[in-house]
PDB file of N, CA and C in Angstrom:
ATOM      1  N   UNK A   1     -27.932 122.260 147.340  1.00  0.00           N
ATOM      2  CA  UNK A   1     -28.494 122.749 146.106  1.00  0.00           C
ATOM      3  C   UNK A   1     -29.799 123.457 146.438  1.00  0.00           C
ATOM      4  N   UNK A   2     -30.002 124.713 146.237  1.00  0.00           N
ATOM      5  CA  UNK A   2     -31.148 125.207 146.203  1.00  0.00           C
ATOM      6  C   UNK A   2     -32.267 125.593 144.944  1.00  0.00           C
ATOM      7  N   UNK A   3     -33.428 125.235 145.185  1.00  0.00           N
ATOM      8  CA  UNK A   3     -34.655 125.046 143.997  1.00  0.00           C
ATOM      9  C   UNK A   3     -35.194 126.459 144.190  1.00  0.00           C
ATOM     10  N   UNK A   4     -35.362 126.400 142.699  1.00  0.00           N
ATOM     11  CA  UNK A   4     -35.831 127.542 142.587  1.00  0.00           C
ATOM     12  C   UNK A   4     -36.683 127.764 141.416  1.00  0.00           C
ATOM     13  N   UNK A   5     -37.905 128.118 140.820  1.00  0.00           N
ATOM     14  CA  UNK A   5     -38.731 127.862 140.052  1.00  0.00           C
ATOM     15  C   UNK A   5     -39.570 129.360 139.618  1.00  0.00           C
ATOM     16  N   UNK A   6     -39.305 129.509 138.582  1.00  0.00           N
ATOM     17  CA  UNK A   6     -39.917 130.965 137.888  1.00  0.00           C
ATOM     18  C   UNK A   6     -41.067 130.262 136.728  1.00  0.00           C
ATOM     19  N   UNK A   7     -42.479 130.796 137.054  1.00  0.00           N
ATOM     20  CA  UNK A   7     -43.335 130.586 136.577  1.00  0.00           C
ATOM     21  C   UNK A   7     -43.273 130.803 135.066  1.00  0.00           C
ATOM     22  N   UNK A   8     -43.559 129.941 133.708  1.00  0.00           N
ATOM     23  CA  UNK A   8     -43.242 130.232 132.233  1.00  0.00           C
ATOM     24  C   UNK A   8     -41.723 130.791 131.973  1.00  0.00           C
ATOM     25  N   UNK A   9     -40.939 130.040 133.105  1.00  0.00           N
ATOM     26  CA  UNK A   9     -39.311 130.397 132.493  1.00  0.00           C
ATOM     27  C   UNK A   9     -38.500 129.207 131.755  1.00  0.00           C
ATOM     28  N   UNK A  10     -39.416 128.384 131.501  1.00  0.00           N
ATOM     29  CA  UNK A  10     -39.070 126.727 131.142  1.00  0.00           C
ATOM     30  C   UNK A  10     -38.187 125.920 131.957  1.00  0.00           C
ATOM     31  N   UNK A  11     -37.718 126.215 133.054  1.00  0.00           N
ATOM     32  CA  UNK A  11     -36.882 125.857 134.352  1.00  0.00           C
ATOM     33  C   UNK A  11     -37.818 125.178 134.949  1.00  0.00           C
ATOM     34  N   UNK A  12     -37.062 123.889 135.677  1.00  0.00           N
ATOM     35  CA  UNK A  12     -38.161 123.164 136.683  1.00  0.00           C
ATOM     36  C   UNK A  12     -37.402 123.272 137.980  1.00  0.00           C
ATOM     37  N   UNK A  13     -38.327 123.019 139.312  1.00  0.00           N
ATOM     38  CA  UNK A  13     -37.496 122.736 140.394  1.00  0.00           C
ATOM     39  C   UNK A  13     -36.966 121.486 140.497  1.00  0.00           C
ATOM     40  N   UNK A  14     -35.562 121.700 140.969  1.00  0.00           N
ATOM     41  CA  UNK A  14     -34.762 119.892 140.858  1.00  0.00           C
ATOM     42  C   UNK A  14     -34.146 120.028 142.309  1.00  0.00           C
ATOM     43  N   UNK A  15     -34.671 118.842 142.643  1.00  0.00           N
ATOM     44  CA  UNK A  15     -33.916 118.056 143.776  1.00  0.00           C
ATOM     45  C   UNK A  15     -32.541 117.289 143.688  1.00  0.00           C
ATOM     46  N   UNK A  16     -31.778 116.794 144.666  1.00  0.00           N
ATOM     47  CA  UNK A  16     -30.782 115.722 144.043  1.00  0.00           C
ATOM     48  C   UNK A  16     -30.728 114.862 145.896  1.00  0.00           C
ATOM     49  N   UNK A  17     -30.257 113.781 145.282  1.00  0.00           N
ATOM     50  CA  UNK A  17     -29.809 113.011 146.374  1.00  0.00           C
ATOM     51  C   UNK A  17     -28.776 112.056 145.695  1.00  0.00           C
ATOM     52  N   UNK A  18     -27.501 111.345 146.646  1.00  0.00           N
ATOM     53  CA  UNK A  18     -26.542 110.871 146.144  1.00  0.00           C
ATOM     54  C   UNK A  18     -26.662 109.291 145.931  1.00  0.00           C
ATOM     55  N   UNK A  19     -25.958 108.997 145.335  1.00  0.00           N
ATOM     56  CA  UNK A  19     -26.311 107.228 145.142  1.00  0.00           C
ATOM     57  C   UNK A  19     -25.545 106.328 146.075  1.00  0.00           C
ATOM     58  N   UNK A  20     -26.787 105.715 146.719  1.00  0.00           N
ATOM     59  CA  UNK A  20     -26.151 105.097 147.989  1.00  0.00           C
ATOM     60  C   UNK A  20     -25.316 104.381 147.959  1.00  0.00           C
ATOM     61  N   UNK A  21     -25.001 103.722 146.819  1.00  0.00           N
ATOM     62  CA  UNK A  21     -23.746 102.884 146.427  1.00  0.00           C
ATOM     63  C   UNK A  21     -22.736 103.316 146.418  1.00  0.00           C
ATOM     64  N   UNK A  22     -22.666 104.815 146.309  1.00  0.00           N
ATOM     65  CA  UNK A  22     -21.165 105.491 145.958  1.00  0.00           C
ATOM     66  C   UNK A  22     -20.636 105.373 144.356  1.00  0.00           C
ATOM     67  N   UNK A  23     -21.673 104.174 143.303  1.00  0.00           N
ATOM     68  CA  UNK A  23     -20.446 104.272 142.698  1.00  0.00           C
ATOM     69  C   UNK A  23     -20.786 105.393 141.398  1.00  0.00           C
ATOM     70  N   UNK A  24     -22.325 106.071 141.746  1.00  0.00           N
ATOM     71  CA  UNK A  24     -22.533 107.494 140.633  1.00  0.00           C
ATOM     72  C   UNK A  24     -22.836 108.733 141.131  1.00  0.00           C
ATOM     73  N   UNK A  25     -22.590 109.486 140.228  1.00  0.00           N
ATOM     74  CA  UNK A  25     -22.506 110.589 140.507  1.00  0.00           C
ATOM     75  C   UNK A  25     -23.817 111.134 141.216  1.00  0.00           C
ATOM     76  N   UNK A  26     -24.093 112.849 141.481  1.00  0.00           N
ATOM     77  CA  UNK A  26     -25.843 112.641 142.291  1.00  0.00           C
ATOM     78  C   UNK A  26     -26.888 112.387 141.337  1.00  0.00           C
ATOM     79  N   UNK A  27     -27.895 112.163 141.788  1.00  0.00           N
ATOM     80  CA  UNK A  27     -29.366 111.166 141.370  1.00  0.00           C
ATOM     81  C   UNK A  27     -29.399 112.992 141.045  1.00  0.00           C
ATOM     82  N   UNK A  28     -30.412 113.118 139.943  1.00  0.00           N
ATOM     83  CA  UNK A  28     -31.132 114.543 140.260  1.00  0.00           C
ATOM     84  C   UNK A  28     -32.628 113.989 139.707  1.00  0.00           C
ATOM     85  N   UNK A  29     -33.838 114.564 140.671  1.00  0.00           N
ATOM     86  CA  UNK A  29     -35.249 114.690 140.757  1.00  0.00           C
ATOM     87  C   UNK A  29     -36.135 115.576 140.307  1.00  0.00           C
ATOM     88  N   UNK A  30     -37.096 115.216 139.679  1.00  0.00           N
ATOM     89  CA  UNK A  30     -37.680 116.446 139.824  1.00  0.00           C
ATOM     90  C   UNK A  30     -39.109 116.066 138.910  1.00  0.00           C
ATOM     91  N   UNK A  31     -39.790 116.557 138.734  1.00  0.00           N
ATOM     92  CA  UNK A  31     -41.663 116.445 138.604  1.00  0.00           C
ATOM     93  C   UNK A  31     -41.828 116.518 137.074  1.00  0.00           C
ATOM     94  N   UNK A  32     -42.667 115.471 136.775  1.00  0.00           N
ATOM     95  CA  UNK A  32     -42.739 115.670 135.286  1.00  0.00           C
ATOM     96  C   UNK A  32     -44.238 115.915 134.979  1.00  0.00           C
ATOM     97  N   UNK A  33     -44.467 116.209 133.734  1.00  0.00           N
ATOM     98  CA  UNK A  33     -45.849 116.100 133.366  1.00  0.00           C
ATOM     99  C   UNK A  33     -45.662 115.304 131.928  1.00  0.00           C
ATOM    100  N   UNK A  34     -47.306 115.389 131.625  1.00  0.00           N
ATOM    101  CA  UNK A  34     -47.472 114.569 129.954  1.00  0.00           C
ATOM    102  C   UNK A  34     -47.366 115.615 129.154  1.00  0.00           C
ATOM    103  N   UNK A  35     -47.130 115.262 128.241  1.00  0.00           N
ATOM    104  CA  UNK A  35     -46.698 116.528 127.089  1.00  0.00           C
ATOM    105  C   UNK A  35     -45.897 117.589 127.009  1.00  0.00           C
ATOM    106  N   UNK A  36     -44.958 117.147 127.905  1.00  0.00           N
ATOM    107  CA  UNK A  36     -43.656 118.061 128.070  1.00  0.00           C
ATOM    108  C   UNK A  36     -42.576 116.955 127.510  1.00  0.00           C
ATOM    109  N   UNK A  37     -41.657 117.838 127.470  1.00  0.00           N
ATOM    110  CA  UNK A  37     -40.214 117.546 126.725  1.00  0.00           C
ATOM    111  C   UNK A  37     -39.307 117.909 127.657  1.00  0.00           C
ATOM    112  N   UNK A  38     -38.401 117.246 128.324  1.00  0.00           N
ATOM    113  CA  UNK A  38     -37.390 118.049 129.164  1.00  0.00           C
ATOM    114  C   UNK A  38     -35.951 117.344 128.864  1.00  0.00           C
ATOM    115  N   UNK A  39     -35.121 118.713 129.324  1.00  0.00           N
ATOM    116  CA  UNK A  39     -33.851 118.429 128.286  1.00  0.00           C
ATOM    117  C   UNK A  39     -33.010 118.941 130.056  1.00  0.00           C
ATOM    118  N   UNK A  40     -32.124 117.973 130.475  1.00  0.00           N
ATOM    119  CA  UNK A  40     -30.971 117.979 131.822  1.00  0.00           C
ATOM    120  C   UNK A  40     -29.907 118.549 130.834  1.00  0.00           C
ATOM    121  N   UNK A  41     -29.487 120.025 131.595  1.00  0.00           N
ATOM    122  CA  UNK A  41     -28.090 120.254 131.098  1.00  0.00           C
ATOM    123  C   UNK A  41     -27.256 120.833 132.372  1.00  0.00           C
ATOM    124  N   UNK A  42     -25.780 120.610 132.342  1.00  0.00           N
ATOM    125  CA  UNK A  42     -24.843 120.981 132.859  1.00  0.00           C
ATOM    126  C   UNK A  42     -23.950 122.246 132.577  1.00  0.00           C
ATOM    127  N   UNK A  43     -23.292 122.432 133.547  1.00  0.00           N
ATOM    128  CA  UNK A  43     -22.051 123.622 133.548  1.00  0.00           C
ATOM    129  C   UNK A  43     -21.271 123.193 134.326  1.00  0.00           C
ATOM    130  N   UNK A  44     -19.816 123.168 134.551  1.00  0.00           N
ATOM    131  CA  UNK A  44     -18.768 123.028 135.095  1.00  0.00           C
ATOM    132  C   UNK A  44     -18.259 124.269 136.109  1.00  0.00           C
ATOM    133  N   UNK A  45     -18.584 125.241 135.545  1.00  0.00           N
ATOM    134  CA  UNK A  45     -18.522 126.796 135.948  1.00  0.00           C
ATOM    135  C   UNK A  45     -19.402 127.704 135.751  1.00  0.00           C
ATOM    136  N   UNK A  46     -19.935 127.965 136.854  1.00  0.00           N
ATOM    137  CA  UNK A  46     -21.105 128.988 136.583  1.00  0.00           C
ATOM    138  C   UNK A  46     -20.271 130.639 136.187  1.00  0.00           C
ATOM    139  N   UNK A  47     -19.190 130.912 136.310  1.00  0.00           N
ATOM    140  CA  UNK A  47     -18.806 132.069 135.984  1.00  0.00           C
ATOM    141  C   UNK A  47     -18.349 132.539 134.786  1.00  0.00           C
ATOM    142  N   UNK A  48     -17.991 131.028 134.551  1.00  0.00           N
ATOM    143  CA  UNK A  48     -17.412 130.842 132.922  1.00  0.00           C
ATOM    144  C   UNK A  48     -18.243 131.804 131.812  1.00  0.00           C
ATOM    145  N   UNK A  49     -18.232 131.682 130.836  1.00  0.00           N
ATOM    146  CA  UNK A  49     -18.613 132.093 129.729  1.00  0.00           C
ATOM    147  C   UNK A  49     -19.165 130.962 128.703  1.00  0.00           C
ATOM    148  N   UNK A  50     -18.618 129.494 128.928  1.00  0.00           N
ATOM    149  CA  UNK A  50     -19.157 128.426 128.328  1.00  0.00           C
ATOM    150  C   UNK A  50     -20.699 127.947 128.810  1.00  0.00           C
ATOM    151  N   UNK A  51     -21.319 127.546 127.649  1.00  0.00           N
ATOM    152  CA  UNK A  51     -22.636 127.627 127.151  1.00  0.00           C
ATOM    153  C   UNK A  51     -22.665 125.865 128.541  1.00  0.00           C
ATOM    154  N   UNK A  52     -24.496 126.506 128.913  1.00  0.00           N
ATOM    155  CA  UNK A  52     -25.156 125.314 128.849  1.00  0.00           C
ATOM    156  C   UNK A  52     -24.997 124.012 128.185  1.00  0.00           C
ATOM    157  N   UNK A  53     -24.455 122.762 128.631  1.00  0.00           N
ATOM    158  CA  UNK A  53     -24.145 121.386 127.831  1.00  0.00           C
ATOM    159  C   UNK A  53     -25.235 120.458 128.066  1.00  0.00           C
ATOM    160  N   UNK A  54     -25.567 119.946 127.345  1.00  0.00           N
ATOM    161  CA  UNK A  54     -26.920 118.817 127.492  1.00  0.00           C
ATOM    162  C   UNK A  54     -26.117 117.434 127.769  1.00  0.00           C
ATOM    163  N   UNK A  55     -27.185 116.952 128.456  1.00  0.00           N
ATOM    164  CA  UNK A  55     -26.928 115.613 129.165  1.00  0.00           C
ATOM    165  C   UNK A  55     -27.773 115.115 128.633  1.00  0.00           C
ATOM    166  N   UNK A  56     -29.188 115.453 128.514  1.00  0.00           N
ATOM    167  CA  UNK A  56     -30.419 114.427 127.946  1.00  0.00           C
ATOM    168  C   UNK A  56     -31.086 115.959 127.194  1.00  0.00           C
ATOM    169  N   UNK A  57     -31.762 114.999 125.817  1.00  0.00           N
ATOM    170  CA  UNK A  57     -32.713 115.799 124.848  1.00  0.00           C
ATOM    171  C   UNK A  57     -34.283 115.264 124.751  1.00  0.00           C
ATOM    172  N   UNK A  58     -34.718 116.017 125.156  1.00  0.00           N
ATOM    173  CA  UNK A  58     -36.519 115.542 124.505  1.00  0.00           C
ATOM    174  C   UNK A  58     -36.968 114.091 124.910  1.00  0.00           C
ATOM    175  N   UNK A  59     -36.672 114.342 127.020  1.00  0.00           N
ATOM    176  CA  UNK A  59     -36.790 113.265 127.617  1.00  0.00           C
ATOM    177  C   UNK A  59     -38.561 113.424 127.770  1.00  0.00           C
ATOM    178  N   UNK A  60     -39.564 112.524 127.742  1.00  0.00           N
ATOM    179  CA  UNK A  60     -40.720 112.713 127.584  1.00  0.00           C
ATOM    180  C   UNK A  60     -40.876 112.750 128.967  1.00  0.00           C
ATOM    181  N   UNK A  61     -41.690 113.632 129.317  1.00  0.00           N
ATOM    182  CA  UNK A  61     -42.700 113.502 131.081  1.00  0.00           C
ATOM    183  C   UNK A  61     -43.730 112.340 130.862  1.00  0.00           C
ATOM    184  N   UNK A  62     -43.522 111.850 131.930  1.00  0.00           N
ATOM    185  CA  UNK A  62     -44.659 111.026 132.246  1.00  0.00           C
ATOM    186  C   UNK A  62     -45.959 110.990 133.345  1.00  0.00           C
ATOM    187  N   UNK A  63     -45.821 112.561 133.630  1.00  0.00           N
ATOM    188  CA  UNK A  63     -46.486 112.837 135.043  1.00  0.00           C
ATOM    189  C   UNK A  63     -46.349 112.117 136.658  1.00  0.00           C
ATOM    190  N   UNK A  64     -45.099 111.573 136.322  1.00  0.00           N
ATOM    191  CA  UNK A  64     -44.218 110.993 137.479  1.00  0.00           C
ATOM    192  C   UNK A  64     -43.131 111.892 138.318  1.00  0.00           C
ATOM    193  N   UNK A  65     -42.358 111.337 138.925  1.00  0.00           N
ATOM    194  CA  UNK A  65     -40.924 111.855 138.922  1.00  0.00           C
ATOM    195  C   UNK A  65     -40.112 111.582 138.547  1.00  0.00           C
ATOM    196  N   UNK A  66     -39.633 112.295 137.320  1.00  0.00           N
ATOM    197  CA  UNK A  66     -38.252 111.848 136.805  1.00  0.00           C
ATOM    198  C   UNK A  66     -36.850 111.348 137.367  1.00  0.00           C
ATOM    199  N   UNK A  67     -35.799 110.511 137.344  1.00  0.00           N
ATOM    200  CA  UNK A  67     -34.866 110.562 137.872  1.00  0.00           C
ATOM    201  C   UNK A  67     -33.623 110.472 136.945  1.00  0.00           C
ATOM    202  N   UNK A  68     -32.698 111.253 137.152  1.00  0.00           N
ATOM    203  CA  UNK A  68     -31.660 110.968 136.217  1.00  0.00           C
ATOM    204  C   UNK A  68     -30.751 111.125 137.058  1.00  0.00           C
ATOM    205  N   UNK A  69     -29.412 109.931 136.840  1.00  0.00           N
ATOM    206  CA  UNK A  69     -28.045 109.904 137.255  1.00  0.00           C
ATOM    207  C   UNK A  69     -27.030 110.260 136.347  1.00  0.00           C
ATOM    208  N   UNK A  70     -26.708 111.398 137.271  1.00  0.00           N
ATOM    209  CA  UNK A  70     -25.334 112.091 136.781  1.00  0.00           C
ATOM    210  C   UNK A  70     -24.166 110.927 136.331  1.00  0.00           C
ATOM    211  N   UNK A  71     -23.452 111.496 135.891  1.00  0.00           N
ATOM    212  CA  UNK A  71     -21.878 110.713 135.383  1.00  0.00           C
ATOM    213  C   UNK A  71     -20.917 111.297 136.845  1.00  0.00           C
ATOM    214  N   UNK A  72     -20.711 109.958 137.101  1.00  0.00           N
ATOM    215  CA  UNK A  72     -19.803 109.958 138.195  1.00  0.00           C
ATOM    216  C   UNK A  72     -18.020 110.843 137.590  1.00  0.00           C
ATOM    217  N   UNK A  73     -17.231 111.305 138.761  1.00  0.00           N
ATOM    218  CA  UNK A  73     -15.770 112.011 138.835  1.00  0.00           C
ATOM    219  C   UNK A  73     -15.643 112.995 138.425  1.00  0.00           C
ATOM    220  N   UNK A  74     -17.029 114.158 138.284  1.00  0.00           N
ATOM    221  CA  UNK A  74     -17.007 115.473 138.018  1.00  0.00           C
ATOM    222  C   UNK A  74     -16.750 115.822 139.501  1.00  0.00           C
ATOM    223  N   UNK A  75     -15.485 116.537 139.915  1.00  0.00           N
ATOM    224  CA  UNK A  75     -15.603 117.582 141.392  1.00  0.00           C
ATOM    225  C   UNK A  75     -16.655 118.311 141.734  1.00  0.00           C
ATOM    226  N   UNK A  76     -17.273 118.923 140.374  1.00  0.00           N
ATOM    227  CA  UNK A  76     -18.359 120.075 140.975  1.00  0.00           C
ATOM    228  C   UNK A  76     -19.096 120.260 139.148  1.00  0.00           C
ATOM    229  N   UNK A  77     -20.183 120.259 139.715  1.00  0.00           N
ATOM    230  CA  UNK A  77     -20.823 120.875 138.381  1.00  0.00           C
ATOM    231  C   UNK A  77     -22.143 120.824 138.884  1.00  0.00           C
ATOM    232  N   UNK A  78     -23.034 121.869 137.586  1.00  0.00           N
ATOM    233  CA  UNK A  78     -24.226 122.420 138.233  1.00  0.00           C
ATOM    234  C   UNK A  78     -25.081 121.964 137.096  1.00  0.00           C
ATOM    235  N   UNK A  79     -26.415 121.921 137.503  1.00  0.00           N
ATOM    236  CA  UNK A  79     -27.173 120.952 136.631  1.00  0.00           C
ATOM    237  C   UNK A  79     -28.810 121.844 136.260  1.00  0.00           C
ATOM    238  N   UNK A  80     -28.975 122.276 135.172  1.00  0.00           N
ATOM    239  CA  UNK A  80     -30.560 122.907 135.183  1.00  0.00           C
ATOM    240  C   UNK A  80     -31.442 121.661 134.407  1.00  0.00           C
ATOM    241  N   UNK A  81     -32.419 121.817 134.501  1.00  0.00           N
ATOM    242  CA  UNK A  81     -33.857 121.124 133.489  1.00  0.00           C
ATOM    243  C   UNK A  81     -34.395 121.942 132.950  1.00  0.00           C
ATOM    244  N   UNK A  82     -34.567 121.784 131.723  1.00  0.00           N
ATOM    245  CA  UNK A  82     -35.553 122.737 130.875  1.00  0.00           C
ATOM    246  C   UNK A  82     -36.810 121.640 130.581  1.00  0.00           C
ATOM    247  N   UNK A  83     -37.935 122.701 130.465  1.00  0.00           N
ATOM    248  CA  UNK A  83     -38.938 121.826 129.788  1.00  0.00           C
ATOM    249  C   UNK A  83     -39.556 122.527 128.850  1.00  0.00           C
ATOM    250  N   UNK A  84     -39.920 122.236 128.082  1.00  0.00           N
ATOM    251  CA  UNK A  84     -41.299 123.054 126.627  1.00  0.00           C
ATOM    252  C   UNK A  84     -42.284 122.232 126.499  1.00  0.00           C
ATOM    253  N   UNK A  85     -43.084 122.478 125.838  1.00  0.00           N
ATOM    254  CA  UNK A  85     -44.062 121.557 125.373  1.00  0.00           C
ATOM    255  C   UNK A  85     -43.652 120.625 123.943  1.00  0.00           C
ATOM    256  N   UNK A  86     -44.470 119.342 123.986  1.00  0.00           N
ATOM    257  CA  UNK A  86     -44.487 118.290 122.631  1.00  0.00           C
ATOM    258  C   UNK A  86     -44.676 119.044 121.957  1.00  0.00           C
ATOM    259  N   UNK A  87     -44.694 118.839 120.579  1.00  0.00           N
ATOM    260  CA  UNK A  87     -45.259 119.298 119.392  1.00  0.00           C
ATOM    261  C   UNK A  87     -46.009 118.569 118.164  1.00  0.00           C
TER     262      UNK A  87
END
């Protein structure tokens, strides 16, 4: 997976690593702050024509690193983070 990060594009850089247990899908990482909102969404097919799907909504930053585990027995799928600000 390669990171990639465009300054005010609401995209974050995300890492992933797999779960050593085997029994979920990959871990995905990535940097939070306070007063952000970040929303994990998926695609199955990047060529497709079907929309961005959310996994998580208006997960709060905590100026940590976030971690979220995927849903295990997808073959392939691709994963972005959005963030905005609270309101």
């Amino acid at each position: 997976m390669r990171e990639r990060y465009l300054p005010d594009s609401g995209c974050v850089p995300l890492s992933h690593r797999q779960d050593p247990g085997g029994q979920a899908g990959a871990i995905l990482l990535f940097d939070s702050a306070t007063g952000r909102l970040y929303d994990v969404l998926y695609k199955d097919d990047l060529l497709g024509t079907n929309d961005w799907l959310p996994l998580t909504n208006d997960w709060p930053g905590d100026g940590g690193t976030m971690e979220f585990t995927a849903p295990a027995g997808a073959t392939q799928r691709f994963y972005r983070v959005e963030v905005r600000l609270e309101e």
